[in-house]
C-alpha atoms as a PDB file:
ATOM      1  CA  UNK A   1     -20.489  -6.850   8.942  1.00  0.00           C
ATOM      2  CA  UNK A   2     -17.086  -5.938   8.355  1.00  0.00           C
ATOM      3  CA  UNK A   3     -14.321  -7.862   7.061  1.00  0.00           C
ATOM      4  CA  UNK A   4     -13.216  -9.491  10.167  1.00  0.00           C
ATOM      5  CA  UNK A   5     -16.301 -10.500  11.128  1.00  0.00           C
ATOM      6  CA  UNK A   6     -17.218 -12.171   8.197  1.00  0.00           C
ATOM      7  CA  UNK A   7     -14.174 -14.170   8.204  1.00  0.00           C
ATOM      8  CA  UNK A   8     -15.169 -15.152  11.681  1.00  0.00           C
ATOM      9  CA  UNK A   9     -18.487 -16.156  10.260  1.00  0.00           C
ATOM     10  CA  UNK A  10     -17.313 -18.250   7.635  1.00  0.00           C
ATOM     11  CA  UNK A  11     -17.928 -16.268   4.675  1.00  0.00           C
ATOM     12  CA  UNK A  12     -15.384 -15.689   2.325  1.00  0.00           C
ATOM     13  CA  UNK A  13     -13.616 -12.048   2.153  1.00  0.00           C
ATOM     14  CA  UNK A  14     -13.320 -12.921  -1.655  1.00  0.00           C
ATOM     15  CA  UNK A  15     -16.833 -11.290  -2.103  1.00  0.00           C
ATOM     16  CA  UNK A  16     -18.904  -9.029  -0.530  1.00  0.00           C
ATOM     17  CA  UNK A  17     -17.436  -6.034  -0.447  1.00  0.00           C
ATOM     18  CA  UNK A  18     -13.471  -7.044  -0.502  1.00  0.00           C
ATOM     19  CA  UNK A  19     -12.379  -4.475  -2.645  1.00  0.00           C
ATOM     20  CA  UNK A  20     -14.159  -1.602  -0.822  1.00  0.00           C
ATOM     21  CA  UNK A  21     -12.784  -3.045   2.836  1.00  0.00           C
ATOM     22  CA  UNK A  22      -9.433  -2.389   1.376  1.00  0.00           C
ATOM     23  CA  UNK A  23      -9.655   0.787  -0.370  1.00  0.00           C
ATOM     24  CA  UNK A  24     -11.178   1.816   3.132  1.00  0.00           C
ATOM     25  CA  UNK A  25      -8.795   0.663   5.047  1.00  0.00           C
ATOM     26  CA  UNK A  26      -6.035   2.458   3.232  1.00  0.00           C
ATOM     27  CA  UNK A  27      -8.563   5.783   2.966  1.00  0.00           C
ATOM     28  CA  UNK A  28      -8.861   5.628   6.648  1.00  0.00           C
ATOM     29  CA  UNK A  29      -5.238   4.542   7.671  1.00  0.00           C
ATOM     30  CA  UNK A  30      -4.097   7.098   5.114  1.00  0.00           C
ATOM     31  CA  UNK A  31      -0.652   5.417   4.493  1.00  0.00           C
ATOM     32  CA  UNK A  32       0.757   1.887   2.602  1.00  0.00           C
ATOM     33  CA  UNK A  33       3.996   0.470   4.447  1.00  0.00           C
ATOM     34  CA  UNK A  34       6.422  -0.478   1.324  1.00  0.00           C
ATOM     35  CA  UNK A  35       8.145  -3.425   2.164  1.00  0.00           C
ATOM     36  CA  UNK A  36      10.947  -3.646   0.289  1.00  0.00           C
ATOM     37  CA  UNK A  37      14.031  -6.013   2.072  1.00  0.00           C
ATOM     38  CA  UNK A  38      16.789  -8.265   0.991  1.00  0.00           C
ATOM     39  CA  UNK A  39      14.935 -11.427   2.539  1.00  0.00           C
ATOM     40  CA  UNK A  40      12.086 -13.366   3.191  1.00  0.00           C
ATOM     41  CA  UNK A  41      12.672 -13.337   6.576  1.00  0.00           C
ATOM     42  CA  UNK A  42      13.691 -10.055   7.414  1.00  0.00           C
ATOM     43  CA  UNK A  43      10.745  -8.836   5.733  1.00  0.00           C
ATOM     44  CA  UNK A  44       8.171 -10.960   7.547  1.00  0.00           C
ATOM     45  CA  UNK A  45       9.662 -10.272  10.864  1.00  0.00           C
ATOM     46  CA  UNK A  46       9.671  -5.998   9.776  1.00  0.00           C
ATOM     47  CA  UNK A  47       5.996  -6.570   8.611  1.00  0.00           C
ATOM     48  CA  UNK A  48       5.079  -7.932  11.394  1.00  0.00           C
ATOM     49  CA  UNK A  49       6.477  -5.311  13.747  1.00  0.00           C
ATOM     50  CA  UNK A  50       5.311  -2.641  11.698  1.00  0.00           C
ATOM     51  CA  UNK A  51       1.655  -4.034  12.545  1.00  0.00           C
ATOM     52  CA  UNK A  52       2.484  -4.123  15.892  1.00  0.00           C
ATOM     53  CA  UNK A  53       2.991  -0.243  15.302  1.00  0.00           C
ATOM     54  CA  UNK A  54      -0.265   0.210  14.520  1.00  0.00           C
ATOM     55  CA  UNK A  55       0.610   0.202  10.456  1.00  0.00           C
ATOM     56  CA  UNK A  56      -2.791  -1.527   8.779  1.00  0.00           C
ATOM     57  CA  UNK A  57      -1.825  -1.405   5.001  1.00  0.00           C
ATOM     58  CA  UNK A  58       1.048  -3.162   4.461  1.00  0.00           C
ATOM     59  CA  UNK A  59       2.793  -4.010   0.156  1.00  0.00           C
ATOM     60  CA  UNK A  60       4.929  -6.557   0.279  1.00  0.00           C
ATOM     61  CA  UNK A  61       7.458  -6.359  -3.117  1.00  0.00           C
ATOM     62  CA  UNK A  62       7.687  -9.153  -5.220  1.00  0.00           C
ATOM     63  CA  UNK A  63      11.594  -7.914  -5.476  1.00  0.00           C
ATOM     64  CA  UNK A  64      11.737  -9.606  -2.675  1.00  0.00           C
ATOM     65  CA  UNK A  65      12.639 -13.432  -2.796  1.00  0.00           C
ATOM     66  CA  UNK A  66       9.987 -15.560  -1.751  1.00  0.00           C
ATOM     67  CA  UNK A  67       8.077 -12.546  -1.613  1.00  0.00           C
ATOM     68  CA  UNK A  68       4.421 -14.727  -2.518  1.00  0.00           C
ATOM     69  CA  UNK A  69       5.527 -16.988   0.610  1.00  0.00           C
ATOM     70  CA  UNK A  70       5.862 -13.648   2.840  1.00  0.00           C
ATOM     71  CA  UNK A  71       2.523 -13.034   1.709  1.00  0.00           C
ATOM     72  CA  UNK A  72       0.483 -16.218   2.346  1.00  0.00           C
ATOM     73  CA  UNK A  73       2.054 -16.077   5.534  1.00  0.00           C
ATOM     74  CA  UNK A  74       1.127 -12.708   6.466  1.00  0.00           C
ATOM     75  CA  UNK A  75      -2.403 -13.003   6.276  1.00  0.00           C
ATOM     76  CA  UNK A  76      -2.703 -15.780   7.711  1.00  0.00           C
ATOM     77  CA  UNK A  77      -0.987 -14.984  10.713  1.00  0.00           C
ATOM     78  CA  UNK A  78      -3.096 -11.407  10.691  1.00  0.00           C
ATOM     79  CA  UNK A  79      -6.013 -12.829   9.236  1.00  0.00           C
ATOM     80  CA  UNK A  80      -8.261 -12.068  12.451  1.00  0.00           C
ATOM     81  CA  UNK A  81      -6.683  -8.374  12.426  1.00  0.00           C
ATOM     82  CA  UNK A  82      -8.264  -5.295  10.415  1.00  0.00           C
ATOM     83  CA  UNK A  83      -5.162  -5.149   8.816  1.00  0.00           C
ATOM     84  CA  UNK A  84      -4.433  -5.814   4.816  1.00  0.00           C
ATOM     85  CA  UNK A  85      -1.266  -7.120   2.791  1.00  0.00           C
ATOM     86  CA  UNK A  86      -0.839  -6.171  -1.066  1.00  0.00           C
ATOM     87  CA  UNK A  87       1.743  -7.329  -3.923  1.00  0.00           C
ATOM     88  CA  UNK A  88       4.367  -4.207  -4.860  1.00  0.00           C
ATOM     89  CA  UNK A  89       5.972  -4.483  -8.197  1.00  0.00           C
ATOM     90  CA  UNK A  90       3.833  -6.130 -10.288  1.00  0.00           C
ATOM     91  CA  UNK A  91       4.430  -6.203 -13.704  1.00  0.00           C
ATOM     92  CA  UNK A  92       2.370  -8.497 -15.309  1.00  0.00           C
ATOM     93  CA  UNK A  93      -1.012 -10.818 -15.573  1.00  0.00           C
ATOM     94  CA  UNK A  94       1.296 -13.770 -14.616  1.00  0.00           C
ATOM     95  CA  UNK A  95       2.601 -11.728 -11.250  1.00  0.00           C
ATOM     96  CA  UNK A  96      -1.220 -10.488 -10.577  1.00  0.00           C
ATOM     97  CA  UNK A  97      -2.548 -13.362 -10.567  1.00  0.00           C
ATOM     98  CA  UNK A  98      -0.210 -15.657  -8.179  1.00  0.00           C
ATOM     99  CA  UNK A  99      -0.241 -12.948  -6.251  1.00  0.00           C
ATOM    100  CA  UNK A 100      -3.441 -12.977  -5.660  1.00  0.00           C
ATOM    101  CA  UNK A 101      -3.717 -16.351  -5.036  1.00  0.00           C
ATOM    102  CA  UNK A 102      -0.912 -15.950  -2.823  1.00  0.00           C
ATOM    103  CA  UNK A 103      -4.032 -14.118  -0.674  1.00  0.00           C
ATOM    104  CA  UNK A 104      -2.904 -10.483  -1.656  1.00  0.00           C
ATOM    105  CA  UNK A 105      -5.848  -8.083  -1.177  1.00  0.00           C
ATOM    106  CA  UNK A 106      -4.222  -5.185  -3.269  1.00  0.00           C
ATOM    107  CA  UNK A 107      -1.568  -5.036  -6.449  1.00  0.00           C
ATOM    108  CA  UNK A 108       1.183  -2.445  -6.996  1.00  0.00           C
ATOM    109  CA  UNK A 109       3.140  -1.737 -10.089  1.00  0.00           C
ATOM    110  CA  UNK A 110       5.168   1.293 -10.622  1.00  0.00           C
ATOM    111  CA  UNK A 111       3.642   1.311 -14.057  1.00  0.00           C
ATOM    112  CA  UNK A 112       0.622   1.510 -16.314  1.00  0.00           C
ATOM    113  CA  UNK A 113       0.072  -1.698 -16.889  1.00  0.00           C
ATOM    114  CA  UNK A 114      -3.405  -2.675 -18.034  1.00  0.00           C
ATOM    115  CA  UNK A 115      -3.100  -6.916 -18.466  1.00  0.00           C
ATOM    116  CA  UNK A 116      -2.343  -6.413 -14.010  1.00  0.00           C
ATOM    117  CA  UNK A 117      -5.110  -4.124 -13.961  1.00  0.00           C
ATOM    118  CA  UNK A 118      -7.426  -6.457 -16.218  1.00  0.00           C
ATOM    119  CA  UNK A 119      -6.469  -9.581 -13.901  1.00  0.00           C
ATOM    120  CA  UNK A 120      -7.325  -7.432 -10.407  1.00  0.00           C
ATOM    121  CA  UNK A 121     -10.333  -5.838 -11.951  1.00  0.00           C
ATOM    122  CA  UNK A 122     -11.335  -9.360 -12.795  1.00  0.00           C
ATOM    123  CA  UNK A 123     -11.602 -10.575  -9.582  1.00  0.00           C
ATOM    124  CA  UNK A 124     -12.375  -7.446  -7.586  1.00  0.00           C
ATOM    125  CA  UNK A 125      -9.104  -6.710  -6.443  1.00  0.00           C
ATOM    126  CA  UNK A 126      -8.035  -3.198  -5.605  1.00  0.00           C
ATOM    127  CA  UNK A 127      -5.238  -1.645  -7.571  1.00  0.00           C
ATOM    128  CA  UNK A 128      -2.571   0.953  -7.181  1.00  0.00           C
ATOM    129  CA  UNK A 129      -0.873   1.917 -10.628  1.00  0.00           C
ATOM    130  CA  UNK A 130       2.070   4.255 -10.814  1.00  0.00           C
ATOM    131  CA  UNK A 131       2.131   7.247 -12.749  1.00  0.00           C
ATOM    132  CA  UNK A 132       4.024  10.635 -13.477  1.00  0.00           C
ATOM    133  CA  UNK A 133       2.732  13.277 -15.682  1.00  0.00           C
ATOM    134  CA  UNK A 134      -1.044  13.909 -16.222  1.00  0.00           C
ATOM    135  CA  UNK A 135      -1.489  12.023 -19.088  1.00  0.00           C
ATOM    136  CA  UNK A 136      -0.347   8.766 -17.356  1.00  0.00           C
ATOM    137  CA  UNK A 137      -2.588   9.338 -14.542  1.00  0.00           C
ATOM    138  CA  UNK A 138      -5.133  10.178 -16.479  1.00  0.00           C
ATOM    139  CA  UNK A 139      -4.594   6.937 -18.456  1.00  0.00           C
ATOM    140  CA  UNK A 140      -4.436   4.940 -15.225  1.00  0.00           C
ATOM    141  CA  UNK A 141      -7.574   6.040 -13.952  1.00  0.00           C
ATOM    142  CA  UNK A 142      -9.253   4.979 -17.375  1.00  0.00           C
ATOM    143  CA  UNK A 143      -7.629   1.680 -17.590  1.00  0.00           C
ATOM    144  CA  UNK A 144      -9.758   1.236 -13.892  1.00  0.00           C
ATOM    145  CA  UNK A 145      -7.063   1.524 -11.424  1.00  0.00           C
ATOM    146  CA  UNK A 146      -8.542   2.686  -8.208  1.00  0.00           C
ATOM    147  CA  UNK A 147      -5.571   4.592  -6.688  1.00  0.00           C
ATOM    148  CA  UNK A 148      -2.589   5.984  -8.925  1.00  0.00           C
ATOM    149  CA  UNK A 149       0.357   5.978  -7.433  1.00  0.00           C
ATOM    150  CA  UNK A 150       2.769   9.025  -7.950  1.00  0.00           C
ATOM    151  CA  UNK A 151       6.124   7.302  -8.815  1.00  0.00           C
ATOM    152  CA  UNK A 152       8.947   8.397  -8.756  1.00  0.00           C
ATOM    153  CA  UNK A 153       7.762  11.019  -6.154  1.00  0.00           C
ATOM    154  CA  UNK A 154      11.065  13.110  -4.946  1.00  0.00           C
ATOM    155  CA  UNK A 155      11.341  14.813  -8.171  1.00  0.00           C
ATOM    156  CA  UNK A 156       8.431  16.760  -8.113  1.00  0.00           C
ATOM    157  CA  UNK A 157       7.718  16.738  -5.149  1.00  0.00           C
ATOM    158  CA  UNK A 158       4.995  18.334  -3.127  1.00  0.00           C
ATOM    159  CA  UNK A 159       4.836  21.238  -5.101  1.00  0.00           C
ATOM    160  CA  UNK A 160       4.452  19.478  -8.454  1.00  0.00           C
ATOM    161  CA  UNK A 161       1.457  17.034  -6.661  1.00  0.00           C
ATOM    162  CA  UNK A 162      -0.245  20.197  -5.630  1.00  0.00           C
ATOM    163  CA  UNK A 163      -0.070  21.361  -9.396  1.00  0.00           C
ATOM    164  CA  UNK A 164      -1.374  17.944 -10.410  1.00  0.00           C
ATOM    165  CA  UNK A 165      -4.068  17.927  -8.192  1.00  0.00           C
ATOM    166  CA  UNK A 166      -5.178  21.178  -8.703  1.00  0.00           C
ATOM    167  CA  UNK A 167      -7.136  19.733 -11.763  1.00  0.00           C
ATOM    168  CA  UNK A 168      -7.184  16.150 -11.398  1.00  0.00           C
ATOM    169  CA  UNK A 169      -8.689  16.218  -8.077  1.00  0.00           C
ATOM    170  CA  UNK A 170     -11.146  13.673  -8.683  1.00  0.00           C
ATOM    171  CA  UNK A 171      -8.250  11.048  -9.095  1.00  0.00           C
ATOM    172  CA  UNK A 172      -6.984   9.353  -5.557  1.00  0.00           C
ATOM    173  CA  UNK A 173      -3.577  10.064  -5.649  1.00  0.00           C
ATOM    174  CA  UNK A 174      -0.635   8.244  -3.391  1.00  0.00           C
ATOM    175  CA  UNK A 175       2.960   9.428  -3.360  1.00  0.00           C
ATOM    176  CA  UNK A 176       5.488   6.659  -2.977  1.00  0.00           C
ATOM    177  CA  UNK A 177       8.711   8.671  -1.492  1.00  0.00           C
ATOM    178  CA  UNK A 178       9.998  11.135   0.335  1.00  0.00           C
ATOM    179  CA  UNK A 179       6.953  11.408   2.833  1.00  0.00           C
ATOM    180  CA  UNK A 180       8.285  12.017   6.357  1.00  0.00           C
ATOM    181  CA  UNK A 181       6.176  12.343   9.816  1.00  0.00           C
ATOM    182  CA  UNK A 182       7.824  16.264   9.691  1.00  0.00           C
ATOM    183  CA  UNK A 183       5.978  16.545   6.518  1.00  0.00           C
ATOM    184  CA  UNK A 184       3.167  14.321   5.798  1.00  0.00           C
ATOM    185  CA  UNK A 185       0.846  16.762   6.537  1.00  0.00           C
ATOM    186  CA  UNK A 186       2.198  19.005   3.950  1.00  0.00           C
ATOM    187  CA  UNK A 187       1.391  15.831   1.623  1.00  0.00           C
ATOM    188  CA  UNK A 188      -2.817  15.779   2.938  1.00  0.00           C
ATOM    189  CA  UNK A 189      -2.773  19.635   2.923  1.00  0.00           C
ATOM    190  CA  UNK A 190      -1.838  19.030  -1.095  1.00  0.00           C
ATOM    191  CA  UNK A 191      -4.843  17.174  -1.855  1.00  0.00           C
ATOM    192  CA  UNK A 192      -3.667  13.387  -1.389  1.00  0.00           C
ATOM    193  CA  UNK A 193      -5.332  10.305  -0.523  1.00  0.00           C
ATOM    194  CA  UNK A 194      -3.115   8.394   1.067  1.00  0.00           C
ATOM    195  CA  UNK A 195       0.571   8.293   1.437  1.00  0.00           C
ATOM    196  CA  UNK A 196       3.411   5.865   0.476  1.00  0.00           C
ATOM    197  CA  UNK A 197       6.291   4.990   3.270  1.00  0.00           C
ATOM    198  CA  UNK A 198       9.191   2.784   3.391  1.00  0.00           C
ATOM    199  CA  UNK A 199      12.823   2.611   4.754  1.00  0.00           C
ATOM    200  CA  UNK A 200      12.058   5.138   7.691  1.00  0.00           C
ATOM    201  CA  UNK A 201       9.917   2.308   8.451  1.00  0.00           C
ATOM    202  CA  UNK A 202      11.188  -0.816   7.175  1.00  0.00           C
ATOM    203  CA  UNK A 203      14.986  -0.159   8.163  1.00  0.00           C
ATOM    204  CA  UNK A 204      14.632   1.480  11.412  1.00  0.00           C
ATOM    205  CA  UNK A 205      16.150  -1.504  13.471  1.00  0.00           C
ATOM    206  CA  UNK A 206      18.566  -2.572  10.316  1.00  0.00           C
ATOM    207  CA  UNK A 207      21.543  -1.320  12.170  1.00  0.00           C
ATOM    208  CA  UNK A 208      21.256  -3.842  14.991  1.00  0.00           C
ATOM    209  CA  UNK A 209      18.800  -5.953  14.721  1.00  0.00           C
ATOM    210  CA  UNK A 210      16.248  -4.912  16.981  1.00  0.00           C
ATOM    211  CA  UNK A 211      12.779  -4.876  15.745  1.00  0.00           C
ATOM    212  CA  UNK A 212      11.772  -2.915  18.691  1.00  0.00           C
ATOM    213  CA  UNK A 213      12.794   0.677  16.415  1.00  0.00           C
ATOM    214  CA  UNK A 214      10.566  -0.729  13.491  1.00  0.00           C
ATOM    215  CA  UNK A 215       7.458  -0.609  15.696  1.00  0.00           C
ATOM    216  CA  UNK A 216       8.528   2.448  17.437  1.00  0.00           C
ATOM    217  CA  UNK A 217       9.146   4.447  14.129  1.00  0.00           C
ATOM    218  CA  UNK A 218       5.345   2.826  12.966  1.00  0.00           C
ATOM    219  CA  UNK A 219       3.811   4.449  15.552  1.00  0.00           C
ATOM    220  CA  UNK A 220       5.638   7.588  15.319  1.00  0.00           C
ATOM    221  CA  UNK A 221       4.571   7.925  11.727  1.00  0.00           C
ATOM    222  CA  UNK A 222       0.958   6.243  12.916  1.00  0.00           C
ATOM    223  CA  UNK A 223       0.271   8.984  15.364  1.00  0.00           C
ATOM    224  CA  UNK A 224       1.755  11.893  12.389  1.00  0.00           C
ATOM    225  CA  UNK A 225      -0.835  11.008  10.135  1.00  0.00           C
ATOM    226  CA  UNK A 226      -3.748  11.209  13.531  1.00  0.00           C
ATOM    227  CA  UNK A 227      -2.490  14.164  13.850  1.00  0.00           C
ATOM    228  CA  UNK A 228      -3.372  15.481   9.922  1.00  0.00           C
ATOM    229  CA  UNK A 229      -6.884  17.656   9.502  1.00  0.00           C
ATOM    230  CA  UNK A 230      -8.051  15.145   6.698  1.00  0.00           C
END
């Protein structure tokens, strides 16, 4: 039974397997949209689009105002969809935790930081904690993050992810910038799990509104990934 149909069935997504749906989802989807607008509004109305793109892993940043509210109303609109919504920029136990009662089914942070991991861990929610150099990853991984994000990715970066994974390939690794459809599968061919996208996204239709360009750059960067030996 998979996570839609259990929510058909009545049975709550908060056990059962919710943490492994998610990691799944983003394993097979292979990218996170990073949601990252001036309003609540706009970034509802880009989420949304971006599903209808074919995007199925979607962090919403608490930098956002009213980001929690974007949330909540996110899955419930998509709530009979395979598709899941996360909190970006957590900091803190405080942020973790109304975010996930917000109905987030993944936390963010740009940072190690273990009381956000603690809270997720607590109730079996998946995690994504940024990271740098090896020792930060490595620290991640042992503080029980489930993906480490590699933040701030353009320095380094494919060549320096290729170094890292070279010996830390055990660790599921997501880059969070400068991943394009010309060269996401330059990204895979390094070793990564997943990868990290934003403005190409997000602020496709920015110029003029139309929300059409969102979805049509979605499926662009949809179809790159399909096209990735993974």
């Amino acid at each position: 039974m998979n996570a839609r149909e259990r929510r058909k069935s009545g049975v709550s997504i908060s056990v059962m397997f919710q943490k492994l749906d998610v990691l799944n989802t983003i394993r097979d989807s292979g990218n996170v949209l990073i949601v990252r607008l001036d309003t609540a509004e706009e970034a509802f109305d880009v989420a949304s689009a971006a599903v209808a793109g074919g995007i199925r892993a979607l962090e919403i940043t608490l930098s956002i105002p009213g980001a929690l509210g974007v949330i909540q109303r996110l899955t419930e609109r998509f709530a009979d969809d395979e598709v899941i919504f996360g909190a970006g920029t957590v900091l803190d136990g405080h942020a973790a935790w109304a975010s996930i009662q917000a109905g987030a089914q993944f936390l963010v942070s740009p940072n190690l930081n273990p009381e956000m991991l603690r809270v997720a861990n607590r109730y079996q929610i998946a995690t994504v904690s940024g990271a740098y150099t090896p020792t930060e990853i490595l620290n991640s991984a042992e503080a029980g993050a489930d993906i480490v994000k590699l933040f701030p990715t353009e320095a380094g970066g494919i060549p320096y992810t290729k170094a890292l994974l070279a010996p830390l390939a055990q660790i599921p690794i997501l880059p969070a910038g400068g991943v394009t459809t010309a060269n996401v599968g330059d990204w895979f061919a390094a070793g990564v799990a997943a990868v990290g996208v934003g403005s190409a996204i997000t602020k496709a239709g920015r110029a003029d509104g139309d929300l059409g360009k969102v979805m049509a750059a979605a499926e662009e960067f949809v179809a790159a990934i399909a096209r990735v030996d993974r």
